[in-house]
Protein backbone atom coordinates (compact mmCIF):
# COMPACT_ATOMS: atom_id res chain seq x y z
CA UNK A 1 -61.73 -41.17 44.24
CA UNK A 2 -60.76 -44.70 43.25
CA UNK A 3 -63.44 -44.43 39.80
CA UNK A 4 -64.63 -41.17 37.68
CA UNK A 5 -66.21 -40.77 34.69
CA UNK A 6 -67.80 -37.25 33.08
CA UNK A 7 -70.10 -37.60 29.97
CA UNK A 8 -71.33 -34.39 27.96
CA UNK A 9 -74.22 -34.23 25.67
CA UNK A 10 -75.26 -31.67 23.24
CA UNK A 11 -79.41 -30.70 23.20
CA UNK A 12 -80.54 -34.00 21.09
CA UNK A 13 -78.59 -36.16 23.69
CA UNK A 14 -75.62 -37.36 22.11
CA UNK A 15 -72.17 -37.62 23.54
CA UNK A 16 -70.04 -35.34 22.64
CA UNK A 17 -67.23 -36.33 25.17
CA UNK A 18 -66.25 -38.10 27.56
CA UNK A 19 -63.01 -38.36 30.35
CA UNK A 20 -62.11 -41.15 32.76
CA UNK A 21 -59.54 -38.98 33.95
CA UNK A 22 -59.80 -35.61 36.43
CA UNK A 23 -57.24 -34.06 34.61
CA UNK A 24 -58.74 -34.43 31.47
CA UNK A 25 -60.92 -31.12 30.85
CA UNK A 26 -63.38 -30.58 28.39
CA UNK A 27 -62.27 -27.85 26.07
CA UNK A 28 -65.67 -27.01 24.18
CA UNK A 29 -65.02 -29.54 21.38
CA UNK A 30 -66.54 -32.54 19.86
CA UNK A 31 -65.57 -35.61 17.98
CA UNK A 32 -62.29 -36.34 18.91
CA UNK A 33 -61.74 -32.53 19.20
CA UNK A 34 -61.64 -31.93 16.03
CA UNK A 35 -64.98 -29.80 15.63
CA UNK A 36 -65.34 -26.70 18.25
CA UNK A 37 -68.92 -26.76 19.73
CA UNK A 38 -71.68 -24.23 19.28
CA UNK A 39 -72.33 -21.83 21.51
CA UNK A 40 -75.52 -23.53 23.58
CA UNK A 41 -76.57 -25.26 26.98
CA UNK A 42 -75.14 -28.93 27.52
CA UNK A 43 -75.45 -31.26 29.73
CA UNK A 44 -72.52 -32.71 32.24
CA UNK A 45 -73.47 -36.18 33.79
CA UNK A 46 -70.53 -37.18 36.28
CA UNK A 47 -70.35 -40.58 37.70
CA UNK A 48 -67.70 -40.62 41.04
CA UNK A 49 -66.92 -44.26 43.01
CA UNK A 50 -64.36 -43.99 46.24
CA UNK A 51 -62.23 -45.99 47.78
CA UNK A 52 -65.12 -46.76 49.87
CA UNK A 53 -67.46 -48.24 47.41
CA UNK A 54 -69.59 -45.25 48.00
CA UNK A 55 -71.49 -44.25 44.66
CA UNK A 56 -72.32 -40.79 43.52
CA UNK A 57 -74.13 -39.54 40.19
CA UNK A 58 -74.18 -35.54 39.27
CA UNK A 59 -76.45 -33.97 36.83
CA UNK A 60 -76.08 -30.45 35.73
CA UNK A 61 -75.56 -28.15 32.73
CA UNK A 62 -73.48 -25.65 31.49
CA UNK A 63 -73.40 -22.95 29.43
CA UNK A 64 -70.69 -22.69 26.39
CA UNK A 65 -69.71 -19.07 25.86
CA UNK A 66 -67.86 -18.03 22.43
């Protein structure tokens, strides 16, 4: 993987974070992780490049459990 970058969004679409890094996990916060999220349905839009040049978009949700 030579570029990745994972953006969440609450229900009304805004970011609520984002990582250029694979080691850098989302934790169930928002806003600079200062402010724990709701428990709710988000959605995960991940954005992978290889070495290749090869292009890849995923689109999913997941479920935040308190």
């Amino acid at each position: 993987i030579a570029e990745y970058e994972m953006n969440i969004f609450d229900r009304w679409g805004e970011l609520i974070f984002r990582s250029q890094s694979l080691t850098d996990n989302w934790d169930g916060t928002a806003k600079f992780r200062t402010t724990q999220c709701q428990q709710d349905v988000y959605v995960y839009k991940i954005r992978i490049k290889t070495i290749f040049g090869e292009s890849f978009d995923y689109v999913g949700n997941v479920t935040l459990v308190r």
